[in-house]
C-alpha atoms as a PDB file:
ATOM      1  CA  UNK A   1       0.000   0.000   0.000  1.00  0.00           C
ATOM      2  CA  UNK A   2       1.501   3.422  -0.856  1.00  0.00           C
ATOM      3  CA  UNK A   3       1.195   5.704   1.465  1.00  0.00           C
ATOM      4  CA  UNK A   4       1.149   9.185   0.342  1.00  0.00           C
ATOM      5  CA  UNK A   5       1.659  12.338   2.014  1.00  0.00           C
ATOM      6  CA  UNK A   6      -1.895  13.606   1.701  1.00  0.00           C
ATOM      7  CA  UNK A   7      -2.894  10.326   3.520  1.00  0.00           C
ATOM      8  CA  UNK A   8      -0.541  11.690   6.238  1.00  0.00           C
ATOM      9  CA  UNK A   9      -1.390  14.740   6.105  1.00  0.00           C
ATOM     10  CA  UNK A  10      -5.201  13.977   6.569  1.00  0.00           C
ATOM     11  CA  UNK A  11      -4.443  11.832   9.257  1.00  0.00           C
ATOM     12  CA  UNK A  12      -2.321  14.395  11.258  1.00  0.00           C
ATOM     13  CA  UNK A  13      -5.862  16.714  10.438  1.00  0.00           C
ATOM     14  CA  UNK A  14      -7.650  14.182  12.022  1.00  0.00           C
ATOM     15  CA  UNK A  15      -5.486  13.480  14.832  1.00  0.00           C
ATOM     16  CA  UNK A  16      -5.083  17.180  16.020  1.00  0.00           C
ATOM     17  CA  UNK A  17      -9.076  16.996  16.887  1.00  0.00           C
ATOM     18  CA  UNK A  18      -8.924  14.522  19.197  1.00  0.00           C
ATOM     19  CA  UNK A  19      -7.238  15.272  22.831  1.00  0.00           C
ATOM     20  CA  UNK A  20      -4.689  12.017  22.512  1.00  0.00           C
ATOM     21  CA  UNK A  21      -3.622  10.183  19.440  1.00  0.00           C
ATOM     22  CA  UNK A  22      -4.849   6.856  20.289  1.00  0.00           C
ATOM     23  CA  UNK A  23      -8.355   8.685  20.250  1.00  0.00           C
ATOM     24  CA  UNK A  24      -8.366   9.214  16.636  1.00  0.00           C
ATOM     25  CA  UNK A  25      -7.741   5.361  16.164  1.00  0.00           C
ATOM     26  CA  UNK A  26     -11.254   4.260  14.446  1.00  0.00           C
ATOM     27  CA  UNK A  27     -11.531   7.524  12.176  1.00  0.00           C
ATOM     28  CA  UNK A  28      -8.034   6.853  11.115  1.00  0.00           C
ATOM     29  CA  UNK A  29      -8.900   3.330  10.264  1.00  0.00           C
ATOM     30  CA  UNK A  30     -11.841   4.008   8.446  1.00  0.00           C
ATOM     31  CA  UNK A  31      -9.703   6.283   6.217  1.00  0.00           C
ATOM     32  CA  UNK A  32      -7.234   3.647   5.408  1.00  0.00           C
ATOM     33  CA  UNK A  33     -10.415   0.896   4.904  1.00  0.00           C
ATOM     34  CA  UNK A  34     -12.060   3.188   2.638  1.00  0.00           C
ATOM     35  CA  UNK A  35      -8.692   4.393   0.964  1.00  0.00           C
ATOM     36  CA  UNK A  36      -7.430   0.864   0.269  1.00  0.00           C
ATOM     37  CA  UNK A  37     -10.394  -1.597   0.967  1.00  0.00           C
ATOM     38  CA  UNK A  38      -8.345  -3.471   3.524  1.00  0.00           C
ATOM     39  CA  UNK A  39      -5.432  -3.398   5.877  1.00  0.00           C
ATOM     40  CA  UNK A  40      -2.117  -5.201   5.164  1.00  0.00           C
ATOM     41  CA  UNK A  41       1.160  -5.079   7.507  1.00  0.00           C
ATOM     42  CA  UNK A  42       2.345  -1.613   5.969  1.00  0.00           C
ATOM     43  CA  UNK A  43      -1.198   0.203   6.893  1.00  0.00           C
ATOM     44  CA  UNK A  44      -1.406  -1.619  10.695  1.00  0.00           C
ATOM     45  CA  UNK A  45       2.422  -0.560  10.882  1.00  0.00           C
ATOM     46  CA  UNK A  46       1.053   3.169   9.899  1.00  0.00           C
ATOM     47  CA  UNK A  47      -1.811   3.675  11.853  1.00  0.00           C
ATOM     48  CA  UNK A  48       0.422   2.547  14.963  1.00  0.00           C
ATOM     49  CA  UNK A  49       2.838   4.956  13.869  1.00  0.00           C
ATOM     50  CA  UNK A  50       0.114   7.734  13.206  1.00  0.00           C
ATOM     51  CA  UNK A  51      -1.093   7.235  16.321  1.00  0.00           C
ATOM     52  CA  UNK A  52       2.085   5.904  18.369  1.00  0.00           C
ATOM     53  CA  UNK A  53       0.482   3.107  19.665  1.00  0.00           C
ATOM     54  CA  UNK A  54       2.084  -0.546  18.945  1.00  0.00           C
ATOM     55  CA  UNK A  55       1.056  -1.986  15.762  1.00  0.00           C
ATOM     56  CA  UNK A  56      -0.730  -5.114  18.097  1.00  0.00           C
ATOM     57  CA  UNK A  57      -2.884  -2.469  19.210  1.00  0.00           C
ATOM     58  CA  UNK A  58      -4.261  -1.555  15.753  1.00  0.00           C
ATOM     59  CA  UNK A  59      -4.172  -5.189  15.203  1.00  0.00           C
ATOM     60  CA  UNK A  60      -6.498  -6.048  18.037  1.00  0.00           C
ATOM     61  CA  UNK A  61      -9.342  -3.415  16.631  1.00  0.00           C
ATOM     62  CA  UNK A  62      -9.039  -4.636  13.038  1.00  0.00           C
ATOM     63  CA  UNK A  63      -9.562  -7.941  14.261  1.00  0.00           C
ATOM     64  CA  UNK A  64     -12.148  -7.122  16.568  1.00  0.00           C
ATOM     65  CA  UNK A  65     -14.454  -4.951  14.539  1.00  0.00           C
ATOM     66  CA  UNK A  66     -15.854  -6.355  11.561  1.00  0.00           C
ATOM     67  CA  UNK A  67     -16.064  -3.135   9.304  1.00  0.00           C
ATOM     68  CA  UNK A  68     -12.244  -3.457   8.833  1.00  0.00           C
ATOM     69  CA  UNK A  69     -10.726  -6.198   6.927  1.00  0.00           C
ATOM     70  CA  UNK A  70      -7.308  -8.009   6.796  1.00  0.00           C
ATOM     71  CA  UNK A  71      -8.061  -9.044   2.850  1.00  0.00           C
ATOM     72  CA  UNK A  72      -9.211  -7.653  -0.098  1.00  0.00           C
ATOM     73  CA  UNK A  73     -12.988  -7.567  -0.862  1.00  0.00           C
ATOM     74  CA  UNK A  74     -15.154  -8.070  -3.677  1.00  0.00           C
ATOM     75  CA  UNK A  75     -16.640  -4.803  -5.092  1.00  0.00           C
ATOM     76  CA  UNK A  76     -20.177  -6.402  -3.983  1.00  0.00           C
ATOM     77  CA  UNK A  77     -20.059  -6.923   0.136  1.00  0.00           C
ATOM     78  CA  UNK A  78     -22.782  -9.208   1.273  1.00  0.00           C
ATOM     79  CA  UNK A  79     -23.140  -8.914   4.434  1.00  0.00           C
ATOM     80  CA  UNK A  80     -26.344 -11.270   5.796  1.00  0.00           C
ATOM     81  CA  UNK A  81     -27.607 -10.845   9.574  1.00  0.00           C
ATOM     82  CA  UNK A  82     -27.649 -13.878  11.648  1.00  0.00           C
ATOM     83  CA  UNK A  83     -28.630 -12.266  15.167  1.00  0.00           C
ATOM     84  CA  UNK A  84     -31.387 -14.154  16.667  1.00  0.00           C
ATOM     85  CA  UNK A  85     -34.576 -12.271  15.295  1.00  0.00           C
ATOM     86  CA  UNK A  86     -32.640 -12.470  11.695  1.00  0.00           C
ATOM     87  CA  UNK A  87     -32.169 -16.193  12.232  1.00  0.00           C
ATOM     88  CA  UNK A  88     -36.163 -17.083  12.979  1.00  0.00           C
ATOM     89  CA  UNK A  89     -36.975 -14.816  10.224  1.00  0.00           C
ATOM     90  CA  UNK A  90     -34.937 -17.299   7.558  1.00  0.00           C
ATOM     91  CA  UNK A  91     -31.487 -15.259   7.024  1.00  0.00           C
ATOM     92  CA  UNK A  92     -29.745 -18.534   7.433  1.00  0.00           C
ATOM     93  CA  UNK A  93     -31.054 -20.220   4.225  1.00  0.00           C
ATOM     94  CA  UNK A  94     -31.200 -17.135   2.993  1.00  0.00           C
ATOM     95  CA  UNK A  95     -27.746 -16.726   3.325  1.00  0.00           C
ATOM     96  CA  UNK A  96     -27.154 -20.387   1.837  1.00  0.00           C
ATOM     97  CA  UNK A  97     -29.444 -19.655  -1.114  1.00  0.00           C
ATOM     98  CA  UNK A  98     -27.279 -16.511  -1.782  1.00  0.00           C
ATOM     99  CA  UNK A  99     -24.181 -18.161  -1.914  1.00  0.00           C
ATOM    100  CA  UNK A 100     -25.747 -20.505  -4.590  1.00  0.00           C
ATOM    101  CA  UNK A 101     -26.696 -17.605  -6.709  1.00  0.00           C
ATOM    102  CA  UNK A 102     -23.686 -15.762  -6.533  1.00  0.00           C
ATOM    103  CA  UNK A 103     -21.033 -18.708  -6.737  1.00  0.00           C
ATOM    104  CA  UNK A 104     -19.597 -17.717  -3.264  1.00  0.00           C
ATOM    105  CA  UNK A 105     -19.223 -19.708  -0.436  1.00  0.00           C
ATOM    106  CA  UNK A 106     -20.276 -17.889   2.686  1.00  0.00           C
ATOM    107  CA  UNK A 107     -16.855 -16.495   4.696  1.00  0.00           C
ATOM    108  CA  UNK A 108     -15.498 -16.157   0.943  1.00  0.00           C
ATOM    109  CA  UNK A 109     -14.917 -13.741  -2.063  1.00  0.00           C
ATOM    110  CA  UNK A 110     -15.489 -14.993  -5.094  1.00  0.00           C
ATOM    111  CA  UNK A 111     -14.790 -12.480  -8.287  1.00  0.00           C
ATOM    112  CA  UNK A 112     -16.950  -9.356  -7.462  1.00  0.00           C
ATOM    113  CA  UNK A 113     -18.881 -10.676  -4.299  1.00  0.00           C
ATOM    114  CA  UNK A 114     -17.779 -11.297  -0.697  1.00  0.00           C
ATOM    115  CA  UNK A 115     -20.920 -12.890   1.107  1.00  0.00           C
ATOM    116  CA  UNK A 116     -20.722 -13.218   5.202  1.00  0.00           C
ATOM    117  CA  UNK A 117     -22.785 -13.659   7.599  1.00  0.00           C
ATOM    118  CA  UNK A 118     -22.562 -11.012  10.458  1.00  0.00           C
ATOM    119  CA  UNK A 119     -24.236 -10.224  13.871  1.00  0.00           C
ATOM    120  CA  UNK A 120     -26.956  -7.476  14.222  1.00  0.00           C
ATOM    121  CA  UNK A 121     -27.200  -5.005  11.268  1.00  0.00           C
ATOM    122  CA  UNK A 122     -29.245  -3.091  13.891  1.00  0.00           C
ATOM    123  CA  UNK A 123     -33.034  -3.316  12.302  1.00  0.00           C
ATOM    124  CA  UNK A 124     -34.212  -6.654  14.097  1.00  0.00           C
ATOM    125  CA  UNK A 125     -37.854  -6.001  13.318  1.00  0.00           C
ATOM    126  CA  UNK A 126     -37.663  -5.965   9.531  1.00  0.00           C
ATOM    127  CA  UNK A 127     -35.568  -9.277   9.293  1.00  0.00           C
ATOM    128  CA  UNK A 128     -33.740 -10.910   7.474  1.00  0.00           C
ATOM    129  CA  UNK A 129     -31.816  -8.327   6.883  1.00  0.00           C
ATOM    130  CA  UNK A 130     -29.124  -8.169   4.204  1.00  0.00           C
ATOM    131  CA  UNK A 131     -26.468  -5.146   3.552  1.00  0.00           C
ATOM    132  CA  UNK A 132     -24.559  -4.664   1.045  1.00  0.00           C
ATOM    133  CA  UNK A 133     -21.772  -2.495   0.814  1.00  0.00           C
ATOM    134  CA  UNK A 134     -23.553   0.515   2.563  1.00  0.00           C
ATOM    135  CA  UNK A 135     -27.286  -0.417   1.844  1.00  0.00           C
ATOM    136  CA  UNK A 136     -29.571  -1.915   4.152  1.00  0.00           C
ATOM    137  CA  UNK A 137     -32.481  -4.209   2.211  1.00  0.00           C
ATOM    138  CA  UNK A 138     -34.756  -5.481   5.077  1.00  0.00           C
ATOM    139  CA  UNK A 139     -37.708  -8.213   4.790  1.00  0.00           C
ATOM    140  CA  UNK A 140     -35.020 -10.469   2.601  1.00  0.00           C
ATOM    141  CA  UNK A 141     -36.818 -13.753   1.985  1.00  0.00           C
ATOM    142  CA  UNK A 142     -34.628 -17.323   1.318  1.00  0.00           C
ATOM    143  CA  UNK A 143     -37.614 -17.629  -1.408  1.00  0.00           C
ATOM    144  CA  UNK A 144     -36.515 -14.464  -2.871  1.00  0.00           C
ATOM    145  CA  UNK A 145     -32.717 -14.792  -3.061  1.00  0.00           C
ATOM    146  CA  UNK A 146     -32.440 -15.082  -6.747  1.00  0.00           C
ATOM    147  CA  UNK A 147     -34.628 -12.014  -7.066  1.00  0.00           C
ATOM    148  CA  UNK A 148     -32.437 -10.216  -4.266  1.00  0.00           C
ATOM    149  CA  UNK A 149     -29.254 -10.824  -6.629  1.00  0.00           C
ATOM    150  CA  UNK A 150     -30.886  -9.500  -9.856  1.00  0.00           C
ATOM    151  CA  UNK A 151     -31.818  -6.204  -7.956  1.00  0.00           C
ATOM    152  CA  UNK A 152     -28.492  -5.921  -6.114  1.00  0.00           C
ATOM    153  CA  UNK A 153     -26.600  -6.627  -9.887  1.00  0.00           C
ATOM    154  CA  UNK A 154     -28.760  -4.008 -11.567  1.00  0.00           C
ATOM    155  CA  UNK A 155     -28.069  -1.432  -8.797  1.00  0.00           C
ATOM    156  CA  UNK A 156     -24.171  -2.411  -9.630  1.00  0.00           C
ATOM    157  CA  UNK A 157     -24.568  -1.254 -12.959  1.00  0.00           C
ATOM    158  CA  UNK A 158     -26.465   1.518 -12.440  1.00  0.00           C
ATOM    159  CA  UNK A 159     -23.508   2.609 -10.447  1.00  0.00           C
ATOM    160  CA  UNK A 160     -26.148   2.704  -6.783  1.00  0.00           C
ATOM    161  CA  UNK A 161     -23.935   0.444  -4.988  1.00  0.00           C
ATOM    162  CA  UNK A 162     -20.907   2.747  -4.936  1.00  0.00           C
ATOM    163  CA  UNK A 163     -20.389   3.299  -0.939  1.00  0.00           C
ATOM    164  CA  UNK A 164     -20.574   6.703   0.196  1.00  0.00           C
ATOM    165  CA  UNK A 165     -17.201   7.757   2.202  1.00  0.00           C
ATOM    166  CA  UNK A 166     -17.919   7.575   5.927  1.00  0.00           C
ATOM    167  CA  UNK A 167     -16.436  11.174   5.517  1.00  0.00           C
ATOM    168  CA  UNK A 168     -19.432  12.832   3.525  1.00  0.00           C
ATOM    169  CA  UNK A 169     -21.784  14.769   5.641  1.00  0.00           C
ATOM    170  CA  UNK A 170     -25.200  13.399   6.468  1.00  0.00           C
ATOM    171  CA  UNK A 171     -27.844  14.630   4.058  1.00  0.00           C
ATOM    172  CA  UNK A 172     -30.091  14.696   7.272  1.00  0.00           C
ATOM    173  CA  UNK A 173     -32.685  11.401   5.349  1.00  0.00           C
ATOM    174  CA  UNK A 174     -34.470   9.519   7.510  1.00  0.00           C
ATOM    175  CA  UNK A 175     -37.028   9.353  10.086  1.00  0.00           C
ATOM    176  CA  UNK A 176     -36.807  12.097  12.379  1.00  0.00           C
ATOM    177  CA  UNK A 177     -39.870  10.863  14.109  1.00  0.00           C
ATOM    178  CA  UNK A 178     -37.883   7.927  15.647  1.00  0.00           C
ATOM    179  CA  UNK A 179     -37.776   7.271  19.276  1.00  0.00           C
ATOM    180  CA  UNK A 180     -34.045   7.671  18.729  1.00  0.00           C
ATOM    181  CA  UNK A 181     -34.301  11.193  17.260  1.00  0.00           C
ATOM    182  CA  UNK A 182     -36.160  12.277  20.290  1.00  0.00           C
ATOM    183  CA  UNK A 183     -33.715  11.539  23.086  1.00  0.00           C
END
């Protein structure tokens, strides 16, 4: 991974708004996840660095967290819930019949498609739930998994699937009528 000095430099940005280094560690990594899709020994080695924290340390949130990743991923990120509600609501076939359409094995990437399964997604009440890259589709049924993979293909094309840098400002979507708006 090359490591510019504009990547520094926006780190050191970064890193100036936070009272210690080692508080800046997440945004940091989500600029080098986003920058290069995943982490390899030369981006652990400069985050630690960046931060001057031990490279173990950076090593023990990558592996902890699953939004960071130690390998390259497919430019189509499956990611299927398998939380409890998910689970009783079919996301575990589902997840099967999605790695039939696809041609990836679940825990793999295969060409253009990673496919996991992952703990909550967060919207327990609308499962199964599926994301993919930075979209949430809720109500995913096994039944309609091949269905599921013609949308999420046409939305590739279409250029819909692109993620949006965790660095953009909220366009203030959504409902504002939430419980969790309200406080």
């Amino acid at each position: 991974m090359e490591i510019t000095p504009e990547l520094e430099k926006q780190c050191g940005e970064i890193i100036s708004q936070y009272p210690k280094k080692r508080s800046a560690a997440m945004i940091i990594m989500h600029l080098i996840q986003e920058k290069f899709g995943y982490f390899d020994d030369d981006a652990i080695k400069f985050v630690a660095k960046q931060l001057e924290v031990e490279p173990i340390e950076v090593y023990g949130m990558l592996s902890f967290y699953p939004m960071y990743s130690q390998e390259p991923r497919g430019r189509i990120h499956i990611k299927v819930c398998r939380t409890l509600s998910c689970a009783m609501s079919g996301s575990v076939k589902l997840g099967h019949e999605l790695a039939k359409k696809i041609g990836c094995p679940i825990g793999e990437t295969r060409g253009i498609y990673t496919l996991e399964f992952v703990e909550c997604l967060g919207n327990c009440v609308k499962g199964p739930n599926v994301q993919v890259n930075d979209k949430l589709f809720e109500n995913v049924a096994p039944e309609d998994a091949e269905k599921f993979v013609e949308k999420i293909s046409e939305m590739d094309k279409n250029g819909e699937l692109e993620a949006k840098s965790a660095f953009d400002k909220p366009q203030g979507v959504g409902d504002f009528n939430s419980p969790a708006y309200k406080g």
